[in-house]
PDB file of N, CA and C in Angstrom:
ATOM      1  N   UNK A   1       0.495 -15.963  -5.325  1.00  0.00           N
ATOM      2  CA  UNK A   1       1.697 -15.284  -5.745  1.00  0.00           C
ATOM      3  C   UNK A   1       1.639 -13.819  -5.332  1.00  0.00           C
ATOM      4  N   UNK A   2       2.943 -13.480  -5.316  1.00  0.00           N
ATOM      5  CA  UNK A   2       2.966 -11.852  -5.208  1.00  0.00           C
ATOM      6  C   UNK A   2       2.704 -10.803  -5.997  1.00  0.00           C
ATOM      7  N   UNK A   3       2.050  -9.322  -5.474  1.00  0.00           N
ATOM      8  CA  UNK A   3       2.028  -8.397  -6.637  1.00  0.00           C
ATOM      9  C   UNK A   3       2.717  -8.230  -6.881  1.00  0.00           C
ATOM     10  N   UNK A   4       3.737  -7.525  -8.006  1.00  0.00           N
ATOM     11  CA  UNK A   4       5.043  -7.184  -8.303  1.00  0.00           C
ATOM     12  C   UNK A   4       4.959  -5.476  -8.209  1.00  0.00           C
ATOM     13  N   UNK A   5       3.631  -4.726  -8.542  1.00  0.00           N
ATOM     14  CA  UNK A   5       3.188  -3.408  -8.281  1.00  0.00           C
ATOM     15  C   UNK A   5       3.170  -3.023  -6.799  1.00  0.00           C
ATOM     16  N   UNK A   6       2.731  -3.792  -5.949  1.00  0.00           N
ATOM     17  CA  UNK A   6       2.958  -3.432  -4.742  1.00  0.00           C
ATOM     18  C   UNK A   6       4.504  -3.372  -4.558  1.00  0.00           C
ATOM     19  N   UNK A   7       5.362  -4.159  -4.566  1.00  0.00           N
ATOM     20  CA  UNK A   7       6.686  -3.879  -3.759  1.00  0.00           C
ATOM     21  C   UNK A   7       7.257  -2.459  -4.387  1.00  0.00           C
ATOM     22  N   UNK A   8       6.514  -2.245  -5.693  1.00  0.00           N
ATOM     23  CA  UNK A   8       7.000  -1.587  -6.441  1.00  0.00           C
ATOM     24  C   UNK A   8       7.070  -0.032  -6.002  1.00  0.00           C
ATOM     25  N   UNK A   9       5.135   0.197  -5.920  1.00  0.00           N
ATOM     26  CA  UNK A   9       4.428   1.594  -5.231  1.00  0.00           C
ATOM     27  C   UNK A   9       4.116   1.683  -3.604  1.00  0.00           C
ATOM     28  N   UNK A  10       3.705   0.324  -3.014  1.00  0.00           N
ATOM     29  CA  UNK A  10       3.341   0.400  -2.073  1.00  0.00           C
ATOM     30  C   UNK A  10       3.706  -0.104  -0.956  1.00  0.00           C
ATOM     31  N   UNK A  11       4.686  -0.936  -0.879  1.00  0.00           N
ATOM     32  CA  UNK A  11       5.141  -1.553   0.253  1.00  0.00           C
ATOM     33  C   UNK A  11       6.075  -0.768   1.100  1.00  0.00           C
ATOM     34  N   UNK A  12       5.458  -0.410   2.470  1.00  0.00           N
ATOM     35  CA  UNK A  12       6.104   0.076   3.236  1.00  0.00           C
ATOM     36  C   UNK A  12       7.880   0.313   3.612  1.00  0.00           C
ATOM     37  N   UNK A  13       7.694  -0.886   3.417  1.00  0.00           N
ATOM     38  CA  UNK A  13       9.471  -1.076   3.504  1.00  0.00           C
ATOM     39  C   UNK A  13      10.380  -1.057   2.419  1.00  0.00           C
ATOM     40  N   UNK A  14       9.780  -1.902   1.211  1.00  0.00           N
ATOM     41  CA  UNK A  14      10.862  -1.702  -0.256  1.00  0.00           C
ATOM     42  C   UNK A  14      10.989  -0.344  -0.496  1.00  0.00           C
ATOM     43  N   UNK A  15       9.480   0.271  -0.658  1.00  0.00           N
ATOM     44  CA  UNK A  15       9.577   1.556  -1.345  1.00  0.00           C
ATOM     45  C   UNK A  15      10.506   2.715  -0.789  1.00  0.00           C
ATOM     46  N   UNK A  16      10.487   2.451   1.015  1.00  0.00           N
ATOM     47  CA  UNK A  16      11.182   3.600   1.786  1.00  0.00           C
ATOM     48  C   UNK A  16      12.753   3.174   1.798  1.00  0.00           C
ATOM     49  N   UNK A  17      13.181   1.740   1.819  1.00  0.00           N
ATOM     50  CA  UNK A  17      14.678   1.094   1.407  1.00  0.00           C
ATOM     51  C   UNK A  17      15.082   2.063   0.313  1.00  0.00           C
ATOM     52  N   UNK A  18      14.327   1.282  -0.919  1.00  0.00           N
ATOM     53  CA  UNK A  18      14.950   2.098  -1.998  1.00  0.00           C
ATOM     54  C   UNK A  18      15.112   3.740  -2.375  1.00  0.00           C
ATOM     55  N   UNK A  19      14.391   4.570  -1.229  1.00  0.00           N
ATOM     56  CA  UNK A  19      14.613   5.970  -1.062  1.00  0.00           C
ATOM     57  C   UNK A  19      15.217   5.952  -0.689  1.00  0.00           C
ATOM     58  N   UNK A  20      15.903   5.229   0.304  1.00  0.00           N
ATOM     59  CA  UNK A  20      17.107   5.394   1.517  1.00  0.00           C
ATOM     60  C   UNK A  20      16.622   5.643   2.936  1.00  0.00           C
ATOM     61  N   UNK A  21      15.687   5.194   3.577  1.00  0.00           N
ATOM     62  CA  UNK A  21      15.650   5.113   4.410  1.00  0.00           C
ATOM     63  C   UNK A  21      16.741   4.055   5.080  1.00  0.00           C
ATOM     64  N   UNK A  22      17.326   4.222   6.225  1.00  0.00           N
ATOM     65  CA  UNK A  22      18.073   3.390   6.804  1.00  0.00           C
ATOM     66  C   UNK A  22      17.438   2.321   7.738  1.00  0.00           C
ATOM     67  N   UNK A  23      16.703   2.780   8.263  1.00  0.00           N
ATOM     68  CA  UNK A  23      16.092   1.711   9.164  1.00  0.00           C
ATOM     69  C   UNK A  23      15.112   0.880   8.107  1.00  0.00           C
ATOM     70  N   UNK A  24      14.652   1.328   7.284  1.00  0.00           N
ATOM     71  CA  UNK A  24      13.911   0.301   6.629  1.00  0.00           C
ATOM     72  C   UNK A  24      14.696  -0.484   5.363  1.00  0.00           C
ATOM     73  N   UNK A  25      16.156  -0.063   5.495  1.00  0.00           N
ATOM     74  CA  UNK A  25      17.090  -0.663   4.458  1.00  0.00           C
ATOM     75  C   UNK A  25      17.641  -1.984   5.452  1.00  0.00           C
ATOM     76  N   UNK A  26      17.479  -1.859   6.355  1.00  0.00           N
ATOM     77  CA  UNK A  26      18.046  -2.824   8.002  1.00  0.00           C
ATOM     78  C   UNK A  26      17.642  -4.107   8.096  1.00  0.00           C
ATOM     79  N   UNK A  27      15.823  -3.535   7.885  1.00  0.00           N
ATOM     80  CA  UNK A  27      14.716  -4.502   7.631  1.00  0.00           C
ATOM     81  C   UNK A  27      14.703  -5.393   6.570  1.00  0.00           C
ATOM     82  N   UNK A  28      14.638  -4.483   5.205  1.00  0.00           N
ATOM     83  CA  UNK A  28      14.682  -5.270   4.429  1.00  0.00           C
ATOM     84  C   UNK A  28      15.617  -6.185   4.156  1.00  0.00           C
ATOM     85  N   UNK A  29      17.511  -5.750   4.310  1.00  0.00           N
ATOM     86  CA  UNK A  29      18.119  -6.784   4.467  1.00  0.00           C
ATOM     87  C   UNK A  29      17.828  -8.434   5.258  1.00  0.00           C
ATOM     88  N   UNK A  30      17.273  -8.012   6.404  1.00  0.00           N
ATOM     89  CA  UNK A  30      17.052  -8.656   7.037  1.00  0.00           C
ATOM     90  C   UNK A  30      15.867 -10.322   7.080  1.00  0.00           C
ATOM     91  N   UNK A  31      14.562  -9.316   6.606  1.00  0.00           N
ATOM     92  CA  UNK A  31      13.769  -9.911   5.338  1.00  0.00           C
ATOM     93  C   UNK A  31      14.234 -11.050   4.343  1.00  0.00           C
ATOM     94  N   UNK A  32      15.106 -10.338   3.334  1.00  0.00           N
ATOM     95  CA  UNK A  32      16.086 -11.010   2.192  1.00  0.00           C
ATOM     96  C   UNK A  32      16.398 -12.371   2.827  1.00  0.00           C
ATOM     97  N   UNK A  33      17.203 -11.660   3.817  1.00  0.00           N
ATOM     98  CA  UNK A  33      18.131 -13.030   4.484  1.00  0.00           C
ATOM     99  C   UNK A  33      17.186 -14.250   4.588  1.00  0.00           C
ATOM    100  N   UNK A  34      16.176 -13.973   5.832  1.00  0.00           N
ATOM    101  CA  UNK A  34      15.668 -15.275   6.721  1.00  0.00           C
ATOM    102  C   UNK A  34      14.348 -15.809   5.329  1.00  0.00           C
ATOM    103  N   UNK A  35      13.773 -14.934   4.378  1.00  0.00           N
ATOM    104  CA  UNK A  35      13.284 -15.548   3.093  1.00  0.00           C
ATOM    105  C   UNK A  35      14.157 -15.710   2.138  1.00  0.00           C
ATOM    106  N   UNK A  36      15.254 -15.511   2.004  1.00  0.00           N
ATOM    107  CA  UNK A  36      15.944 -16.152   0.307  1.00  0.00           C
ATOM    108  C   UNK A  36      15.322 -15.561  -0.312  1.00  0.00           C
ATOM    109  N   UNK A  37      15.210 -13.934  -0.537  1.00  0.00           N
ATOM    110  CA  UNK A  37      15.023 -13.101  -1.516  1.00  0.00           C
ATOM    111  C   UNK A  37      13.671 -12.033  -1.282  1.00  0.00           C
ATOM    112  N   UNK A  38      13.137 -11.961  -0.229  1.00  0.00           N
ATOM    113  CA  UNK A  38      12.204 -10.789   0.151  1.00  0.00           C
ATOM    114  C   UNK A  38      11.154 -11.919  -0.186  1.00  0.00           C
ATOM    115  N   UNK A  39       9.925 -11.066   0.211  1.00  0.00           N
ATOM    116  CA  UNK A  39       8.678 -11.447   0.244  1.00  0.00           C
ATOM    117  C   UNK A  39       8.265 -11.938  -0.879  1.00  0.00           C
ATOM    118  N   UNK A  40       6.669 -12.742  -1.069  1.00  0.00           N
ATOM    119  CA  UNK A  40       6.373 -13.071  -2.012  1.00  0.00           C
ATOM    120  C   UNK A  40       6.541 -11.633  -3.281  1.00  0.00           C
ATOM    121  N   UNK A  41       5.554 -10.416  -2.976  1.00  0.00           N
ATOM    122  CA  UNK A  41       5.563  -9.647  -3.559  1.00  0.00           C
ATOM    123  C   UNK A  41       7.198  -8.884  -4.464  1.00  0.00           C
ATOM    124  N   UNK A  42       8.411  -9.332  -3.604  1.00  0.00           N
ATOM    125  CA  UNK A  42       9.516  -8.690  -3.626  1.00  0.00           C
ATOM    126  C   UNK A  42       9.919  -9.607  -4.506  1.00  0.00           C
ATOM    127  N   UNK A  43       9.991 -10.911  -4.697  1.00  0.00           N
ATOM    128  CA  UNK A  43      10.027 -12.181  -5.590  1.00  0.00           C
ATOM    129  C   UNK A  43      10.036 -11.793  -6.982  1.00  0.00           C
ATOM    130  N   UNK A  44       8.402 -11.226  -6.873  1.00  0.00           N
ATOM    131  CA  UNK A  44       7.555 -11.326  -8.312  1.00  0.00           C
ATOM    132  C   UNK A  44       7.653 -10.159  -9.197  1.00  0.00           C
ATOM    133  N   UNK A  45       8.268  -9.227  -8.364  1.00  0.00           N
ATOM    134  CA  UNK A  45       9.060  -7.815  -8.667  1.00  0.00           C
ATOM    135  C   UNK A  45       9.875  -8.161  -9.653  1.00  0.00           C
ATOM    136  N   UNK A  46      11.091  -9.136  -9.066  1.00  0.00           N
ATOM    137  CA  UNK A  46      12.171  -9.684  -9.554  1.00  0.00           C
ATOM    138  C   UNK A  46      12.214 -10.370 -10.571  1.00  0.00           C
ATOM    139  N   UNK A  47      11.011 -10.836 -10.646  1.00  0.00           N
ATOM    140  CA  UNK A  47      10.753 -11.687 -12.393  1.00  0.00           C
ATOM    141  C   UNK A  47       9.999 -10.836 -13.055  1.00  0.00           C
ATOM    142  N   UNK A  48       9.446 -10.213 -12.295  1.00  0.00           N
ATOM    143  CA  UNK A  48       8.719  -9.224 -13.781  1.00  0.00           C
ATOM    144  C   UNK A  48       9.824  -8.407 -14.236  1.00  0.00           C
ATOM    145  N   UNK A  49      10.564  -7.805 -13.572  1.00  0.00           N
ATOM    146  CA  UNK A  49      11.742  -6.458 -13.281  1.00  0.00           C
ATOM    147  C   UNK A  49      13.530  -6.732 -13.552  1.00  0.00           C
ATOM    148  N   UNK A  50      13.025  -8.187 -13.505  1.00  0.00           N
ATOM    149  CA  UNK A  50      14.659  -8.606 -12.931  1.00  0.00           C
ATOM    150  C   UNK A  50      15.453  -7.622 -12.113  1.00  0.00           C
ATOM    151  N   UNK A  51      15.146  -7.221 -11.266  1.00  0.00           N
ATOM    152  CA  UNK A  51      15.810  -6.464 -10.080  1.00  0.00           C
ATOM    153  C   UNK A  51      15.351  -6.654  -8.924  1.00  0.00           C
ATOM    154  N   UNK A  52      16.142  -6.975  -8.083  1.00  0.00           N
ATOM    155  CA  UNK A  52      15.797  -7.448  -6.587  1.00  0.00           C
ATOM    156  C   UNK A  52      14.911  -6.156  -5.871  1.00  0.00           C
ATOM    157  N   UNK A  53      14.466  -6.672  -5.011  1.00  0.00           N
ATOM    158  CA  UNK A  53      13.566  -5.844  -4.550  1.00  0.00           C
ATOM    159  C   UNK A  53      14.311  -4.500  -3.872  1.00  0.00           C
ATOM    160  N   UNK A  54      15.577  -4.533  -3.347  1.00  0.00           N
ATOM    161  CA  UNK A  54      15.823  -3.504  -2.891  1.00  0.00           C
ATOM    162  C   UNK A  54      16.757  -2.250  -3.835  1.00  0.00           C
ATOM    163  N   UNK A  55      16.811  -3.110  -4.963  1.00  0.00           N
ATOM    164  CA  UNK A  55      17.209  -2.424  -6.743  1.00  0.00           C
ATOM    165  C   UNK A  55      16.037  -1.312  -7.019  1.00  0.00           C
ATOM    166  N   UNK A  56      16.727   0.254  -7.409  1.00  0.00           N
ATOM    167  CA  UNK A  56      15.543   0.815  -8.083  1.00  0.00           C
ATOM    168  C   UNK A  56      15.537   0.342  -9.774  1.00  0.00           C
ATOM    169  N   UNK A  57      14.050   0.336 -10.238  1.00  0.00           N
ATOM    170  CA  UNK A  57      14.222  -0.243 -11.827  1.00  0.00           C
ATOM    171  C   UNK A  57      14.800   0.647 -12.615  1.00  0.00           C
ATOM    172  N   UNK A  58      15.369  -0.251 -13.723  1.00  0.00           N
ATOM    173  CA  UNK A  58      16.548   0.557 -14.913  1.00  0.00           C
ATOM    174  C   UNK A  58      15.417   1.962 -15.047  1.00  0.00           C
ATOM    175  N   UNK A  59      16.390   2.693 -16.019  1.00  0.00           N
ATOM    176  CA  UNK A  59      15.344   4.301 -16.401  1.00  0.00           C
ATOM    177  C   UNK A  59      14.421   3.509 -17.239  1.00  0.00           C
ATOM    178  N   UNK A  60      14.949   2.843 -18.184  1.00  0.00           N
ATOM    179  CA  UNK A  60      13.991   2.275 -19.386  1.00  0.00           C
ATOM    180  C   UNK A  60      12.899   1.333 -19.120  1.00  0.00           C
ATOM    181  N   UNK A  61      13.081   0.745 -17.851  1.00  0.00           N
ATOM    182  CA  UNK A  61      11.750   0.282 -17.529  1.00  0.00           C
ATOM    183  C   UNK A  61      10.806   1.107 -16.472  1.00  0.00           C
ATOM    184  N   UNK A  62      11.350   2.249 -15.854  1.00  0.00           N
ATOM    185  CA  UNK A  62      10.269   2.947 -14.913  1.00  0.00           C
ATOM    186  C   UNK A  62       9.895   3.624 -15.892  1.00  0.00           C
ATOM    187  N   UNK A  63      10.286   4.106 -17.173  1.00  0.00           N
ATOM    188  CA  UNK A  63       9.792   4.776 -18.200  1.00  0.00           C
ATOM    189  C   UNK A  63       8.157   4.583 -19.441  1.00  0.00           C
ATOM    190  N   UNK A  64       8.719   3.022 -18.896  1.00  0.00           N
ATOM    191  CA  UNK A  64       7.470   2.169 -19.836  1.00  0.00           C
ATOM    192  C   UNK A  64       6.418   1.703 -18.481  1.00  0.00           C
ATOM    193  N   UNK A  65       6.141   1.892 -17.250  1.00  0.00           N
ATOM    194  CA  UNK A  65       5.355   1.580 -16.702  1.00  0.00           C
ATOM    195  C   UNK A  65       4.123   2.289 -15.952  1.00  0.00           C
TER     196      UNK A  65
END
């Protein structure tokens, strides 16, 4: 299974998407598509987080983590 901390802190591409990078917002769409929802790690985000991987988390949960 996936980390859910990595897509979170460390993954190259979620982390720079959800800053706004454009080219890595391109990717990750892209990602999404041909897996049905991002990577394993981007998955497990989503059930720990309930927010898709390219979602930044509510205030109240980046608050508690």
């Amino acid at each position: 299974m996936g980390d859910p901390e990595f897509c979170e802190k460390k993954c190259p591409i979620c982390t720079r998407a959800r800053q706004g990078n454009r080219l890595a917002q391109i990717v990750q769409k892209v990602e999404m598509l041909v897996t049905f929802g991002g990577c394993p790690h981007g998955r497990a985000r989503q059930r720990k987080y309930s927010v898709r991987p390219n979602e930044p988390l509510p205030a109240e949960t980046r608050d508690n983590t």
